[in-house]
C-alpha atoms as a PDB file:
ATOM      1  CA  UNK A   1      91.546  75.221 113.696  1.00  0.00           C
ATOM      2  CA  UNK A   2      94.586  72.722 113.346  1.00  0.00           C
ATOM      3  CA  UNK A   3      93.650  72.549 109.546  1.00  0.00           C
ATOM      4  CA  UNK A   4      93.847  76.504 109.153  1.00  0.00           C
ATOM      5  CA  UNK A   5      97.120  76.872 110.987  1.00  0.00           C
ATOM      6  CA  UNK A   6      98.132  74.225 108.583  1.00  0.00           C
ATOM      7  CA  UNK A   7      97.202  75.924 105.318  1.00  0.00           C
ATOM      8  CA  UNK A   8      98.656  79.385 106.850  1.00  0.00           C
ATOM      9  CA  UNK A   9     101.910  77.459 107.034  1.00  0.00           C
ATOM     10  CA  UNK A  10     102.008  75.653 103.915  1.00  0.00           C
ATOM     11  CA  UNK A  11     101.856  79.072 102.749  1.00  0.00           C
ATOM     12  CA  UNK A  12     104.434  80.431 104.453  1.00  0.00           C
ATOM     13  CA  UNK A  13     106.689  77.133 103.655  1.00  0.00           C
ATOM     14  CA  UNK A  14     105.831  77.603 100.025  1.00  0.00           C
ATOM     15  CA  UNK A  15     106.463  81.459  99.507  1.00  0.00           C
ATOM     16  CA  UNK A  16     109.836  81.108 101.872  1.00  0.00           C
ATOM     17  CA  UNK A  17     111.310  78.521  99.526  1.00  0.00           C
ATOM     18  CA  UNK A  18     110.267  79.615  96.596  1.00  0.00           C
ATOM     19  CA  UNK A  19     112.504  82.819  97.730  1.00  0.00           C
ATOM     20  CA  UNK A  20     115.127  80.720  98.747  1.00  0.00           C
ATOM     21  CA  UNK A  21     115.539  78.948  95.026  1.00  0.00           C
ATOM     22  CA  UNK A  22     115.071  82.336  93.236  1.00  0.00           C
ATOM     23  CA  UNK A  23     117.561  83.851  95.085  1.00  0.00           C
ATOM     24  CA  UNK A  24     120.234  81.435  94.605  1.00  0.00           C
ATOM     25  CA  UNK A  25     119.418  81.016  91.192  1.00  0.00           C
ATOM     26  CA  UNK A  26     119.998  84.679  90.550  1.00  0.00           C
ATOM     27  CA  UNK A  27     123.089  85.084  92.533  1.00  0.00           C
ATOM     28  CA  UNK A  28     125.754  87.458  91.164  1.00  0.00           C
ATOM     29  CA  UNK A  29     128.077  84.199  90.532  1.00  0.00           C
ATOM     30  CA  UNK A  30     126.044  83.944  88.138  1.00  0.00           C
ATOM     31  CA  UNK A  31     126.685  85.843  84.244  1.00  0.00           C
ATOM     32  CA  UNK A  32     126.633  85.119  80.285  1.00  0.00           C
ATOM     33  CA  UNK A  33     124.758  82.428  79.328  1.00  0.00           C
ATOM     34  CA  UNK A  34     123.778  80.737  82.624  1.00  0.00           C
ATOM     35  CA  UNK A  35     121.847  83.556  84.160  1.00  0.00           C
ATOM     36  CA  UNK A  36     119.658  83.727  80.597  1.00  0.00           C
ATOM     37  CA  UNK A  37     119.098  79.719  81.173  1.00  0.00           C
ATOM     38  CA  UNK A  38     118.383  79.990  84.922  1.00  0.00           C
ATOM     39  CA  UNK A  39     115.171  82.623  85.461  1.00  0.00           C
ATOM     40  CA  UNK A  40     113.003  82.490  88.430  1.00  0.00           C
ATOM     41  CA  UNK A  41     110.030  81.540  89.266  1.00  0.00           C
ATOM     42  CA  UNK A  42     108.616  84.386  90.868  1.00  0.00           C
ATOM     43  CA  UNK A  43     108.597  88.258  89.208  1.00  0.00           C
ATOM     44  CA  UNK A  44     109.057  89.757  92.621  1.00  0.00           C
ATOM     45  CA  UNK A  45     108.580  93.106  91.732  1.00  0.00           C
ATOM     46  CA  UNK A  46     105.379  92.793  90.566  1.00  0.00           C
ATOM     47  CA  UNK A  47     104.582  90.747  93.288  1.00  0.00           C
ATOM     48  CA  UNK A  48     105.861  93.915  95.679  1.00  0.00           C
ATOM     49  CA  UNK A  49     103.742  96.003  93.636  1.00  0.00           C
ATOM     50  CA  UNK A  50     100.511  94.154  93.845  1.00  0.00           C
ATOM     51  CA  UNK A  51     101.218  93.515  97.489  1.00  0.00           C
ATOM     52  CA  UNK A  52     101.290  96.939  97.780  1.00  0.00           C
ATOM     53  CA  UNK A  53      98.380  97.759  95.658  1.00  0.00           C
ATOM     54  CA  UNK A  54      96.467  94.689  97.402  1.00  0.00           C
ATOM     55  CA  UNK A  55      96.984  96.281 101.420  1.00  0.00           C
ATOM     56  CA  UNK A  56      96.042  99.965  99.831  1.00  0.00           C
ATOM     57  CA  UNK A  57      92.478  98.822  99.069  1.00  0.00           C
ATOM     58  CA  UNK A  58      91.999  96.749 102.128  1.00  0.00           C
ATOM     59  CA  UNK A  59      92.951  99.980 104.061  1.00  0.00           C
ATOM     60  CA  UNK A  60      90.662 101.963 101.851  1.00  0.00           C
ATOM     61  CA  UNK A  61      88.240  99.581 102.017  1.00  0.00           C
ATOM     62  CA  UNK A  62      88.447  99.342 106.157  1.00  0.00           C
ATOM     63  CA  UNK A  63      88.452 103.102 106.506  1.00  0.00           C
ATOM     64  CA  UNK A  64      84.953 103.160 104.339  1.00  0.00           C
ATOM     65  CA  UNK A  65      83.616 100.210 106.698  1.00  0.00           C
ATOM     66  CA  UNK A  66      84.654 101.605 109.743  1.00  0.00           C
ATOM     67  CA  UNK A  67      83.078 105.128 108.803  1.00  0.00           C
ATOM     68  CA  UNK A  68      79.699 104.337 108.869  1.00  0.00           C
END
């Protein structure tokens, strides 16, 4: 159990700073040519939109389950 909490909050660590350093990398101080040299890591909105796509078919999914 100790192991699983672990791995659900190395997760968590992860994800939150990789947020962190993409958001101060792409602050508005930033223009020209050091925004172009600084890009993030993460494309978040495809990340929103597979999210999203991701708890539609679990739902989907559960509602087929659940229905029988």
């Amino acid at each position: 159990m100790q192991t699983f909490i672990g791995m659900i909050l190395g997760i968590l660590l992860l994800v939150g700073g990789v947020y962190i350093y993409d958001s101060i990398q792409t602050s508005s101080a930033t223009s020209g040519q050091a925004a172009q040299s600084n890009r993030t890591i993460v494309n978040w909105d495809v990340a929103a939109a597979e999210w999203k796509t991701l708890k539609n078919r679990a739902h989907e999914d559960w509602v087929k389950i659940s229905s029988k």
